[in-house]
N, C-alpha and C. Protein backbone atom coordinates (compact mmCIF):
# COMPACT_ATOMS: atom_id res chain seq x y z
N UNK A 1 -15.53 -16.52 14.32
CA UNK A 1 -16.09 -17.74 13.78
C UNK A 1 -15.70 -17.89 12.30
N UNK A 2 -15.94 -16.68 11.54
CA UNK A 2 -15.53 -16.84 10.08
C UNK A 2 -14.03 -17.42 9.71
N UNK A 3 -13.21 -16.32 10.65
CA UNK A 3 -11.84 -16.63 10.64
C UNK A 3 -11.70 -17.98 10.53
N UNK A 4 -11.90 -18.43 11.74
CA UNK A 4 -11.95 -20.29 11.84
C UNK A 4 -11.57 -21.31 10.88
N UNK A 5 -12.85 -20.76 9.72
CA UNK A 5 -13.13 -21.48 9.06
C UNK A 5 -12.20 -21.23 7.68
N UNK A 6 -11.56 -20.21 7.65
CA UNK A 6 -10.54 -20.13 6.71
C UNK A 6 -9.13 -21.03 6.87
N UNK A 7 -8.55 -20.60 5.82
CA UNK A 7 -7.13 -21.23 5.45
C UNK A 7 -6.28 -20.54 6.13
N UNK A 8 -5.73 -19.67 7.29
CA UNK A 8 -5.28 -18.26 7.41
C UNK A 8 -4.29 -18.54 8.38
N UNK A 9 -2.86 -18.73 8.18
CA UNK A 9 -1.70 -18.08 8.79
C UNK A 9 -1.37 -16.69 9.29
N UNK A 10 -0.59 -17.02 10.63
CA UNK A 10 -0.55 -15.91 11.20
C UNK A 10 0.87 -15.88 11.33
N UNK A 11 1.95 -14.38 11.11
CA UNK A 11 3.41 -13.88 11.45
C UNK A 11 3.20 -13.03 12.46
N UNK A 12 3.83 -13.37 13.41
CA UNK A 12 3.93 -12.67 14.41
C UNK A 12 6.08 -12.08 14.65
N UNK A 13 6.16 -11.17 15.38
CA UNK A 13 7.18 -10.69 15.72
C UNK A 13 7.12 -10.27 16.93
N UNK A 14 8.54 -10.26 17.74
CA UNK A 14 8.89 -9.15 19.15
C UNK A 14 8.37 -8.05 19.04
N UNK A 15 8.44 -7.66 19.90
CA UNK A 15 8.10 -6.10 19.55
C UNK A 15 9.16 -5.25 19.68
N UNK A 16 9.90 -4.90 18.86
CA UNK A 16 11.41 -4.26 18.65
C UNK A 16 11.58 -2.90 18.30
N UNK A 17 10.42 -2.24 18.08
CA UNK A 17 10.50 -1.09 17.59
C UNK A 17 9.49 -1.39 16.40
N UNK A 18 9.51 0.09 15.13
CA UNK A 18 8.28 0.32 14.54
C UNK A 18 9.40 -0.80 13.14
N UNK A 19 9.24 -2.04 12.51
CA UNK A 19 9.88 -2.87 12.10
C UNK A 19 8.69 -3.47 11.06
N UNK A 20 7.78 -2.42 10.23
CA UNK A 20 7.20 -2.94 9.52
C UNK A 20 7.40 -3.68 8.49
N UNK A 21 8.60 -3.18 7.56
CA UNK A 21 9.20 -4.01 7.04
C UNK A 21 9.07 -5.64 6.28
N UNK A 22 9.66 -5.62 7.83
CA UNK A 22 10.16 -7.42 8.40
C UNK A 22 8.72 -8.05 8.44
N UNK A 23 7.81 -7.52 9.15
CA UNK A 23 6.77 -8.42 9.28
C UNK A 23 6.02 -8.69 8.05
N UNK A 24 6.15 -7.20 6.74
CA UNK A 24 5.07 -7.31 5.83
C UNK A 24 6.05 -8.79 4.71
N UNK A 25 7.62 -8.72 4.93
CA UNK A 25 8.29 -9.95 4.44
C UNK A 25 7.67 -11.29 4.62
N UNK A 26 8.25 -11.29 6.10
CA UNK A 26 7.51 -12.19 6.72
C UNK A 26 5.96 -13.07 6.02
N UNK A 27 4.84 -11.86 6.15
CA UNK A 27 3.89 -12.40 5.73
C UNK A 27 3.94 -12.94 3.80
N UNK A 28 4.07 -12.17 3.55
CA UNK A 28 4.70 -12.49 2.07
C UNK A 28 5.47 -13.74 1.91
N UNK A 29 6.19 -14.18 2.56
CA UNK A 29 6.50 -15.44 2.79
C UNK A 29 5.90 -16.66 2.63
N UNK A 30 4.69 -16.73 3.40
CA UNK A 30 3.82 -17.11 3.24
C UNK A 30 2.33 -17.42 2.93
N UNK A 31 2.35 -16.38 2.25
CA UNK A 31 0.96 -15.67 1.64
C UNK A 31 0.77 -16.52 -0.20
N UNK A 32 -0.03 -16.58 -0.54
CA UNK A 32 -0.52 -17.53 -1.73
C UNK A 32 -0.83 -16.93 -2.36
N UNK A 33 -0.62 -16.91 -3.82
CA UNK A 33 -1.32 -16.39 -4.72
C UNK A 33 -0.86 -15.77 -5.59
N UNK A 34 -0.87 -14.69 -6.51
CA UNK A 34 -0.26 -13.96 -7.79
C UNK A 34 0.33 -12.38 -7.53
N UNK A 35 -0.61 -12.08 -6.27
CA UNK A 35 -0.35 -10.74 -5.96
C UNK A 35 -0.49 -10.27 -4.37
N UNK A 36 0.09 -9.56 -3.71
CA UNK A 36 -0.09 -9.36 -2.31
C UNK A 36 -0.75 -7.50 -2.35
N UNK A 37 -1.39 -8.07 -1.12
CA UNK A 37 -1.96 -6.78 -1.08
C UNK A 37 -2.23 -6.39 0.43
N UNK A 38 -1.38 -5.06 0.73
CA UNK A 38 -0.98 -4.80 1.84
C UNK A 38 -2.24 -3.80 2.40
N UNK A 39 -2.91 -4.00 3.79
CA UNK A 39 -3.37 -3.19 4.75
C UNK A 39 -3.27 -3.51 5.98
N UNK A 40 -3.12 -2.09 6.20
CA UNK A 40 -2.73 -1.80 7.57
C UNK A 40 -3.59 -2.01 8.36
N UNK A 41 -2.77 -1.74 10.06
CA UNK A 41 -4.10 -2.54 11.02
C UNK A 41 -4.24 -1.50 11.12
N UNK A 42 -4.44 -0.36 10.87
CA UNK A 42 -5.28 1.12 11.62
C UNK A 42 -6.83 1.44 10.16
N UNK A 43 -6.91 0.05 9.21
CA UNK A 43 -7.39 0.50 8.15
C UNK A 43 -8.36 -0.68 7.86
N UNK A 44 -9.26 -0.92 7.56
CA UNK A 44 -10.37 -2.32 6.95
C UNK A 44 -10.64 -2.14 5.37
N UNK A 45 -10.93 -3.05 4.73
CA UNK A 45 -11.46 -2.58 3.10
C UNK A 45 -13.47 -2.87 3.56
N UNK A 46 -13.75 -2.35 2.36
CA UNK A 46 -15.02 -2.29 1.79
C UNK A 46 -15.06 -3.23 1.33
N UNK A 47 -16.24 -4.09 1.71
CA UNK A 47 -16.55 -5.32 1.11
C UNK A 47 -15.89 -5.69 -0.28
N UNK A 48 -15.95 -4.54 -1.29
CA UNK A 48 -15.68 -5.08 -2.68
C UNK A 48 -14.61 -4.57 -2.73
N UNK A 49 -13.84 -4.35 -2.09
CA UNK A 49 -12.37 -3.97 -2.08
C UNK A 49 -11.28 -4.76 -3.19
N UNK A 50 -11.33 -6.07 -2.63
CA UNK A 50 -10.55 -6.86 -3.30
C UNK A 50 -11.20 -7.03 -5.14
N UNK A 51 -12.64 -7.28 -5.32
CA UNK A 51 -13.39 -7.13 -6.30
C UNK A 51 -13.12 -6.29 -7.63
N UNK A 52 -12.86 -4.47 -6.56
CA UNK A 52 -12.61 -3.23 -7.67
C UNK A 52 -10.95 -3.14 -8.03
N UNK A 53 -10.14 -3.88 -6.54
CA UNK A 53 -8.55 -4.04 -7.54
C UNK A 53 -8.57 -5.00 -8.40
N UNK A 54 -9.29 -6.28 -8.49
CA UNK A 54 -8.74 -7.16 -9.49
C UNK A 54 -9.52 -6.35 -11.04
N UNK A 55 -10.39 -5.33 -10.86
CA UNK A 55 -10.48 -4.85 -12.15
C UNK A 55 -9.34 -4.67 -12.66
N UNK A 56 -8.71 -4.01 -11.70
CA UNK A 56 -7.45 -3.29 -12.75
C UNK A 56 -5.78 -3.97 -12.63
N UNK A 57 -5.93 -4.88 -11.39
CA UNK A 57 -4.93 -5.78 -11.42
C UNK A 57 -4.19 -6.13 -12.86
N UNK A 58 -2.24 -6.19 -12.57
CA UNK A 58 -2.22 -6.92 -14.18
C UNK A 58 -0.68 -7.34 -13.61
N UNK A 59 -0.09 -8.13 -14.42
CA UNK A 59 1.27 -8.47 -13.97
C UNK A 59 2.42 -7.33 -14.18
N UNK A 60 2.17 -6.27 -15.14
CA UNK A 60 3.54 -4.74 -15.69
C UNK A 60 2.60 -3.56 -14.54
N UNK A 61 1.93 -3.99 -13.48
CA UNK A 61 1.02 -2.90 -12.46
C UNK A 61 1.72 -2.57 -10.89
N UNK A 62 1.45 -1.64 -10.74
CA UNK A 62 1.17 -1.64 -9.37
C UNK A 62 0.15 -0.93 -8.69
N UNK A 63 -0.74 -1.32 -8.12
CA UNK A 63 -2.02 -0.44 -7.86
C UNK A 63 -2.34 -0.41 -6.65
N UNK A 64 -2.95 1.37 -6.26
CA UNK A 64 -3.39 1.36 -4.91
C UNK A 64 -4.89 1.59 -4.89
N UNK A 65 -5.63 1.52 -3.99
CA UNK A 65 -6.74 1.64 -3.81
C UNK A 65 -6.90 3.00 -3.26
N UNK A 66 -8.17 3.62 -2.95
CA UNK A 66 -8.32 4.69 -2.15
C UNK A 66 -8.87 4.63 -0.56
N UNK A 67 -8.04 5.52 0.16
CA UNK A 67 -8.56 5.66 1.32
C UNK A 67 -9.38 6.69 1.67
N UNK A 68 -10.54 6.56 2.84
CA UNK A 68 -11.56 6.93 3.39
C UNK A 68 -11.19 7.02 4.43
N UNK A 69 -11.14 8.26 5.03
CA UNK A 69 -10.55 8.48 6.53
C UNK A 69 -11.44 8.60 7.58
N UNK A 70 -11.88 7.60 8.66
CA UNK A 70 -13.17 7.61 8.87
C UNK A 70 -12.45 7.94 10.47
N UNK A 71 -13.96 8.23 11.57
CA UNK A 71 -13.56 8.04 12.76
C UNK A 71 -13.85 6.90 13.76
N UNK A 72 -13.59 7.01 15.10
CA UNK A 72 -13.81 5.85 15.63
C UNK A 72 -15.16 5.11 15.68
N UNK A 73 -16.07 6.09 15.45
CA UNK A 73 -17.59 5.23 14.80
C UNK A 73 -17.38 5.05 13.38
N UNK A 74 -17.01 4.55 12.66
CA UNK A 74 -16.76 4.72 11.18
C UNK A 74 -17.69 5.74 10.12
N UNK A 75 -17.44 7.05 10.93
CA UNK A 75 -18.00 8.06 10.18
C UNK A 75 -17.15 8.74 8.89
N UNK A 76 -17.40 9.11 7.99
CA UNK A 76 -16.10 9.28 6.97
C UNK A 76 -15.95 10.96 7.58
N UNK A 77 -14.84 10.84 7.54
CA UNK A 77 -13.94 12.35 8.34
C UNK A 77 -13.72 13.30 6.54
N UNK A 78 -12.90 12.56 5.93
CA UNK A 78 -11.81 12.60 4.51
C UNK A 78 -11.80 11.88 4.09
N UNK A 79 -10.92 12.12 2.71
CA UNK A 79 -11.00 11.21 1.66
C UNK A 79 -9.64 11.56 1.47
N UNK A 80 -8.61 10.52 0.38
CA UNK A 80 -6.93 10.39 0.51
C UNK A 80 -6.47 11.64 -0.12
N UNK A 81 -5.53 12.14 0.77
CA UNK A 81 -4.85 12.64 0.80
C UNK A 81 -4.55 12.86 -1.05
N UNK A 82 -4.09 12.20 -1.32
CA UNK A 82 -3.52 12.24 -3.03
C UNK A 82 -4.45 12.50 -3.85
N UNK A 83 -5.65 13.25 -3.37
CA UNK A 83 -6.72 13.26 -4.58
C UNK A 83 -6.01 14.87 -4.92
N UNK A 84 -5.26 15.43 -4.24
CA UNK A 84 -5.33 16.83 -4.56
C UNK A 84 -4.37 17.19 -5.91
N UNK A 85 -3.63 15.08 -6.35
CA UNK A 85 -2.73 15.96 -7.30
C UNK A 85 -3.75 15.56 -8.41
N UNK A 86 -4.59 15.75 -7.97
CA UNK A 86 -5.94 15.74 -9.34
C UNK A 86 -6.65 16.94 -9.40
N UNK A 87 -6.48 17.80 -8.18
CA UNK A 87 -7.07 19.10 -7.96
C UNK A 87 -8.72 18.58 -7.79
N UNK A 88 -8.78 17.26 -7.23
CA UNK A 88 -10.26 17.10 -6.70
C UNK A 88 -9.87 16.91 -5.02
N UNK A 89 -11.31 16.85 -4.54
CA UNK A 89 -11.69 16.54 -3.16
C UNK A 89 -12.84 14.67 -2.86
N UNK A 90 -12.86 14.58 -3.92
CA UNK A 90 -13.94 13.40 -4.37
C UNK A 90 -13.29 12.76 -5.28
N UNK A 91 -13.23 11.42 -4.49
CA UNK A 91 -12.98 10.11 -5.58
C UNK A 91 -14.10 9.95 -6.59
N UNK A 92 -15.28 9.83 -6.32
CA UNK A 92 -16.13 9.80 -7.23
C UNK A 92 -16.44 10.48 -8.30
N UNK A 93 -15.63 11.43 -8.86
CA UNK A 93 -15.27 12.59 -9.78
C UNK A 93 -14.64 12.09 -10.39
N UNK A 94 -13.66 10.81 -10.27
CA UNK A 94 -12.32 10.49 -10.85
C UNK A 94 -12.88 9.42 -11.92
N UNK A 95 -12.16 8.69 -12.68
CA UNK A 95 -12.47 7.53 -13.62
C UNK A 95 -12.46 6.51 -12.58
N UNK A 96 -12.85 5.51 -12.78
CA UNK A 96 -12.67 4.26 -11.79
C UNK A 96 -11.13 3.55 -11.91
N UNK A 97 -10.36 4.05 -12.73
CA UNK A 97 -8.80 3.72 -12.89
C UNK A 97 -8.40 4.21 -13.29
N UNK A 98 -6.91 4.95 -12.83
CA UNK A 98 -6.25 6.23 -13.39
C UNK A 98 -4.96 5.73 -13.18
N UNK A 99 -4.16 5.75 -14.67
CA UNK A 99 -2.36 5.36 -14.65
C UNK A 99 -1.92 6.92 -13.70
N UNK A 100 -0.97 6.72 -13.05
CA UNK A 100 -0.42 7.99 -12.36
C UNK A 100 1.22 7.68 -12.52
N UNK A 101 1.77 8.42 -12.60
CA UNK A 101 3.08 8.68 -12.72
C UNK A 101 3.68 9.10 -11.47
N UNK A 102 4.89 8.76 -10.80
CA UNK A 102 5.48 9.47 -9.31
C UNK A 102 5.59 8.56 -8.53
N UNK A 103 6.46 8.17 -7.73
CA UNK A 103 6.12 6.99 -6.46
C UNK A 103 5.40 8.07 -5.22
N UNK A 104 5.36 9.64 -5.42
CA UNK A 104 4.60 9.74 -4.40
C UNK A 104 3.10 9.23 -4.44
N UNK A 105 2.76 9.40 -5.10
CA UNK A 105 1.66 9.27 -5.94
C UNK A 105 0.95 7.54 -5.34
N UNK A 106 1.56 7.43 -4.31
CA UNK A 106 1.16 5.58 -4.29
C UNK A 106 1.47 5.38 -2.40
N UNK A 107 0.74 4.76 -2.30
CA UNK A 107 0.84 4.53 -0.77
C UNK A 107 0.59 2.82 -0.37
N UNK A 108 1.38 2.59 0.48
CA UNK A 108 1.61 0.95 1.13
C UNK A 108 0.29 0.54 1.30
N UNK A 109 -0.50 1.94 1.89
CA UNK A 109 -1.95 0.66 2.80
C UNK A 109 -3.16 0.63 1.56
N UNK A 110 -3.23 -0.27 0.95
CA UNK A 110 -4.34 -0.49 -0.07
C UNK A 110 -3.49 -0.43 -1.12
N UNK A 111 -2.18 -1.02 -1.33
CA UNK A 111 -1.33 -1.33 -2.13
C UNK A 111 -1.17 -2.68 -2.69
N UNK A 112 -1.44 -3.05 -3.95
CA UNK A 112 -1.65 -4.33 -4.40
C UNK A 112 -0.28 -4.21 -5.36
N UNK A 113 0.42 -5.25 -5.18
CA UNK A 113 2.16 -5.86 -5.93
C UNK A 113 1.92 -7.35 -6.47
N UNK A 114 2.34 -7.09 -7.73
CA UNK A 114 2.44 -8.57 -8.27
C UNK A 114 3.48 -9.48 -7.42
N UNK A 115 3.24 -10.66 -7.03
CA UNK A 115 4.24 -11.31 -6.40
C UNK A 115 5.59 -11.00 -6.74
N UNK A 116 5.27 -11.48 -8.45
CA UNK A 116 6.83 -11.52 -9.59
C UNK A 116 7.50 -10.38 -9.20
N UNK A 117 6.51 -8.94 -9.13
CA UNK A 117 7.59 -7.71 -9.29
C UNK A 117 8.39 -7.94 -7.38
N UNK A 118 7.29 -8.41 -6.77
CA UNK A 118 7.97 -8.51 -5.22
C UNK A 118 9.07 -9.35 -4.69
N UNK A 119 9.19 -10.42 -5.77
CA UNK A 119 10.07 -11.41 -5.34
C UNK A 119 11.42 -10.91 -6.32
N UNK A 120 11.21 -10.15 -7.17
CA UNK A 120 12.15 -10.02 -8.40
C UNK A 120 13.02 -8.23 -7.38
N UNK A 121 11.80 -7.86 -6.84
CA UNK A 121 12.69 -6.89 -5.71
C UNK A 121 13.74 -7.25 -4.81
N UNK A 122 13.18 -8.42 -4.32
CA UNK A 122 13.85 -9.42 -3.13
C UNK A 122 13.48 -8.97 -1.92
N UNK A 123 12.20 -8.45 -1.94
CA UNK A 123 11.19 -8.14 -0.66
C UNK A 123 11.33 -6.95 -0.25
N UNK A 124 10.53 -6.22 0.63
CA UNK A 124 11.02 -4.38 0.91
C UNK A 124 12.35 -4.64 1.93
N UNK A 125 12.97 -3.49 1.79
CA UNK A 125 13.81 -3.60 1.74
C UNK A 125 14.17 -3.48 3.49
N UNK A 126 14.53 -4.08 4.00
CA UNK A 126 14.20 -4.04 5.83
C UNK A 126 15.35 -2.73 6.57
N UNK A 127 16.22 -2.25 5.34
CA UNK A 127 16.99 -0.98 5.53
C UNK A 127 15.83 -0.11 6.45
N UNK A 128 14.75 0.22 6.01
CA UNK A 128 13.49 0.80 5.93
C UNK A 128 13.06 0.52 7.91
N UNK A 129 13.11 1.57 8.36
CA UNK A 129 12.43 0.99 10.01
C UNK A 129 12.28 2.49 10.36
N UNK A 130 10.93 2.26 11.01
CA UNK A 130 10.17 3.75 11.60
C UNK A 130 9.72 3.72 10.53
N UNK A 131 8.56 4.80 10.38
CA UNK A 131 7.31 5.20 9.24
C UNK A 131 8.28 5.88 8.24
N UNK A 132 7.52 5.41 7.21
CA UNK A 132 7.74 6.48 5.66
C UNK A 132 8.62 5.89 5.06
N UNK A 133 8.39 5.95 3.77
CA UNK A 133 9.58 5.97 2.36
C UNK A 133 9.63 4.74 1.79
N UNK A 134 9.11 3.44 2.60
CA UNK A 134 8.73 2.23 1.58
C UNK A 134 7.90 1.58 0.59
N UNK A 135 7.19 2.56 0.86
CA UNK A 135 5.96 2.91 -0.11
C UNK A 135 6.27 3.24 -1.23
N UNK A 136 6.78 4.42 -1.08
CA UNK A 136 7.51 5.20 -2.24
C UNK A 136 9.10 4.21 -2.94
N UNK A 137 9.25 3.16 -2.37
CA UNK A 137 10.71 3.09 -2.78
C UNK A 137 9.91 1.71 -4.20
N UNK A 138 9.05 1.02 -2.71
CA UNK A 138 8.42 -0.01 -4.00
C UNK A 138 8.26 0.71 -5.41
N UNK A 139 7.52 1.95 -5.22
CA UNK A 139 6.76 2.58 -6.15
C UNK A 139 7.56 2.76 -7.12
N UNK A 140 8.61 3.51 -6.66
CA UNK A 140 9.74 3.72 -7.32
C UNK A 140 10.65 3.10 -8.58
N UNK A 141 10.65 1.60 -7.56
CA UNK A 141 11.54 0.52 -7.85
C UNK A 141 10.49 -0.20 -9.39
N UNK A 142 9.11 -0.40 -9.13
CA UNK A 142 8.36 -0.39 -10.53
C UNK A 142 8.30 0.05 -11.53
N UNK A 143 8.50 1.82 -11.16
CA UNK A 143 8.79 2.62 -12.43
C UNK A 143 10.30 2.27 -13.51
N UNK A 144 10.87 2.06 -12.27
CA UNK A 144 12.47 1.89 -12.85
C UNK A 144 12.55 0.40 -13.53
N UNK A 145 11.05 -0.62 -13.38
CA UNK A 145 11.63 -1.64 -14.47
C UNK A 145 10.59 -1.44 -15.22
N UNK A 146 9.88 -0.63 -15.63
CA UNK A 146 9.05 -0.25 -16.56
C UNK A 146 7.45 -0.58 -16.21
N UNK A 147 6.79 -0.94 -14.78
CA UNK A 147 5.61 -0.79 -14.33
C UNK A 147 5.11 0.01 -13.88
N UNK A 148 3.68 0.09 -14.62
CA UNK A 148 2.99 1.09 -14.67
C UNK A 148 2.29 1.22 -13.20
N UNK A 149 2.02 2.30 -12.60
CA UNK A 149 1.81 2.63 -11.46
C UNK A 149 0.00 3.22 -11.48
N UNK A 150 -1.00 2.36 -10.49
CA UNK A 150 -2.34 2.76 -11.16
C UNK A 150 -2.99 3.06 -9.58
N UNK A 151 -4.36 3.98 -9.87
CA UNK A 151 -5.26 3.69 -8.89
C UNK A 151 -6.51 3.25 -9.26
N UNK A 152 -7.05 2.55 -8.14
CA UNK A 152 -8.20 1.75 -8.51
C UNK A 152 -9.47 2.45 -7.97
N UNK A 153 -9.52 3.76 -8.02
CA UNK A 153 -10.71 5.17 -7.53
C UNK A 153 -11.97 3.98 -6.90
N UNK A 154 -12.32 3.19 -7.22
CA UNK A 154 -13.45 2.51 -6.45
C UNK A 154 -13.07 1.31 -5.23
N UNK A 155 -11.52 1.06 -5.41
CA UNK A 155 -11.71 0.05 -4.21
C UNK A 155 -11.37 1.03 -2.86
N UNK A 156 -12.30 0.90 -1.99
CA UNK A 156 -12.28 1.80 -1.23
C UNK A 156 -11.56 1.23 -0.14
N UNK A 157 -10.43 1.79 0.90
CA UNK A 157 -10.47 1.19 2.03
C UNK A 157 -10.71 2.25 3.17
N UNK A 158 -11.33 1.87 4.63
CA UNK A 158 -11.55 2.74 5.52
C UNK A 158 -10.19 2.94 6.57
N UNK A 159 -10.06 4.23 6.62
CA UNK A 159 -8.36 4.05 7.24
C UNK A 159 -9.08 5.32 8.36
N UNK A 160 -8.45 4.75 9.50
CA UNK A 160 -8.76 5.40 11.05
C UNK A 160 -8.28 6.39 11.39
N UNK A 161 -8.67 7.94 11.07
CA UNK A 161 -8.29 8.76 11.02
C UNK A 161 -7.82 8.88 12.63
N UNK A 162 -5.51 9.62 12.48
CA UNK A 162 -4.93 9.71 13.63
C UNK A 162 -4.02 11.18 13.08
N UNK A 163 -3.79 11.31 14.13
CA UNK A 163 -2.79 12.51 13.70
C UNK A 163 -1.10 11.68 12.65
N UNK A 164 -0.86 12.82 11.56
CA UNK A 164 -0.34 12.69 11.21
C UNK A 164 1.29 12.11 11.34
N UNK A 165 2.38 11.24 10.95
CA UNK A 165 3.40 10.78 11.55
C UNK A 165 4.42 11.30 10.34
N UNK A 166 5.14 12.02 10.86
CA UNK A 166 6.50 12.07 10.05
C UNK A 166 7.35 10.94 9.50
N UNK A 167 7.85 10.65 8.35
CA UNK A 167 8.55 9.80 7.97
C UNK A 167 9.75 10.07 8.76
N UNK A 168 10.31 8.97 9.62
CA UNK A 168 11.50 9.05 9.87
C UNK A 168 13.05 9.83 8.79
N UNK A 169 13.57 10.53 9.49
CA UNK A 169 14.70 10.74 8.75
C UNK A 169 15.71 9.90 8.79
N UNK A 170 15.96 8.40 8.77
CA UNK A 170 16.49 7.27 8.59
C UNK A 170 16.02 7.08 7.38
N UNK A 171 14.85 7.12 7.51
CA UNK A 171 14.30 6.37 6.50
C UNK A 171 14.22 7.19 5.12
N UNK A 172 14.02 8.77 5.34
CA UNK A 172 14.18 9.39 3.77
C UNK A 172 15.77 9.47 3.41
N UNK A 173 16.58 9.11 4.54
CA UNK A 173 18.27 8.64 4.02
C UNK A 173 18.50 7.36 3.27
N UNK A 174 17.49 6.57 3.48
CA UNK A 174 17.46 5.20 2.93
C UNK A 174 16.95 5.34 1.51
N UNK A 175 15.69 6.07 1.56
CA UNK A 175 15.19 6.11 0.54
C UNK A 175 16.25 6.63 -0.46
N UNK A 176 16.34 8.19 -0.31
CA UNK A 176 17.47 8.73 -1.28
C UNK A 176 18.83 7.68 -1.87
N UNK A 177 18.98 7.38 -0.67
CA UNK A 177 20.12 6.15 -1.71
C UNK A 177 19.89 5.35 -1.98
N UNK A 178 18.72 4.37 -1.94
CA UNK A 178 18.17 3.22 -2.72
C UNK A 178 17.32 3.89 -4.41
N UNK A 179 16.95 5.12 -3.56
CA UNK A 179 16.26 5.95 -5.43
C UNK A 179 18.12 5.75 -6.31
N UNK A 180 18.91 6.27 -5.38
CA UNK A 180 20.17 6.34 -6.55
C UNK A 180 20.80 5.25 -7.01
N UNK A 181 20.51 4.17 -6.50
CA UNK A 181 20.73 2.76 -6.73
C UNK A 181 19.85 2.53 -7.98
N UNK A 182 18.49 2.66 -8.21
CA UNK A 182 18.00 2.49 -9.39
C UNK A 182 18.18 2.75 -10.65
């Protein structure tokens, strides 16, 4: 019912294989506004999700939010993965915004991109098919024009804890030579 009542376009694709890519283009395409902000369907935000990134939102940014690894009752299992290059286990230990350095350091799902830096990329790069390494290449590709790379420790999103997926090795071949392109 809510849906309904919104403004809300939908991209759809074949189903061709794992071609995330293309579709997150796609939507970007037609998506409004100053900044896009990517989640996944295995993941929901916290009400104030969008709220705690525009704290730290800025146009020289790129910012991710944190994930909450919950289970199929939305019980929290974990907390992201990347807290450990803080040597914590708890987001709530952290500042509510922390500059971080590294494209590992940054992940697609609860990933907020200024349009400018996305369109000035010329969209991810669709080289990229099967899991892993576009995350990191965006991330990458920011550092290399001088944007600062942030997390936003309070926007929380809930991501559906599954067993882990290897980045394709296509895709860390892609990566490596698009890092040497920069």
């Amino acid at each position: 019912e809510w849906l309904d009542q919104q403004d809300i376009q939908f991209v759809t694709q074949k189903d061709e294989g794992y071609q995330l890519t293309k579709i997150l283009n796609k939507a970007a395409a037609i998506a409004k506004g100053d900044y896009l902000v990517w989640i996944m369907g295995d993941s929901y935000p916290k009400e104030d999700f969008l709220k705690e990134l525009d704290k730290i939102v800025a146009p020289n940014r790129l910012v991710n939010g944190i994930r909450i690894n919950v289970n199929d009752k939305g019980k929290e299992i974990s907390q992201d993965w990347r807290l450990r290059f803080f040597g914590v286990d708890n987001y709530q230990v952290l500042a509510p915004a922390i500059r971080v350095k590294g494209c590992n350091r940054m992940t697609l799902n609860g990933m907020c991109m200024p349009r400018l830096a996305y369109e000035k990329m010329g969209g991810i790069p669709e080289e990229f098919k099967g899991y892993g390494k576009m995350d990191w290449y965006q991330a990458a590709w920011c550092e290399s024009k001088n944007m600062e790379l942030w997390w936003a420790t309070r926007a929380i999103l809930y991501h559906l804890d599954h067993s882990e997926r290897e980045d394709s090795e296509e895709n860390n071949i892609v990566f490596e030579r698009k890092l040497a392109e920069l």
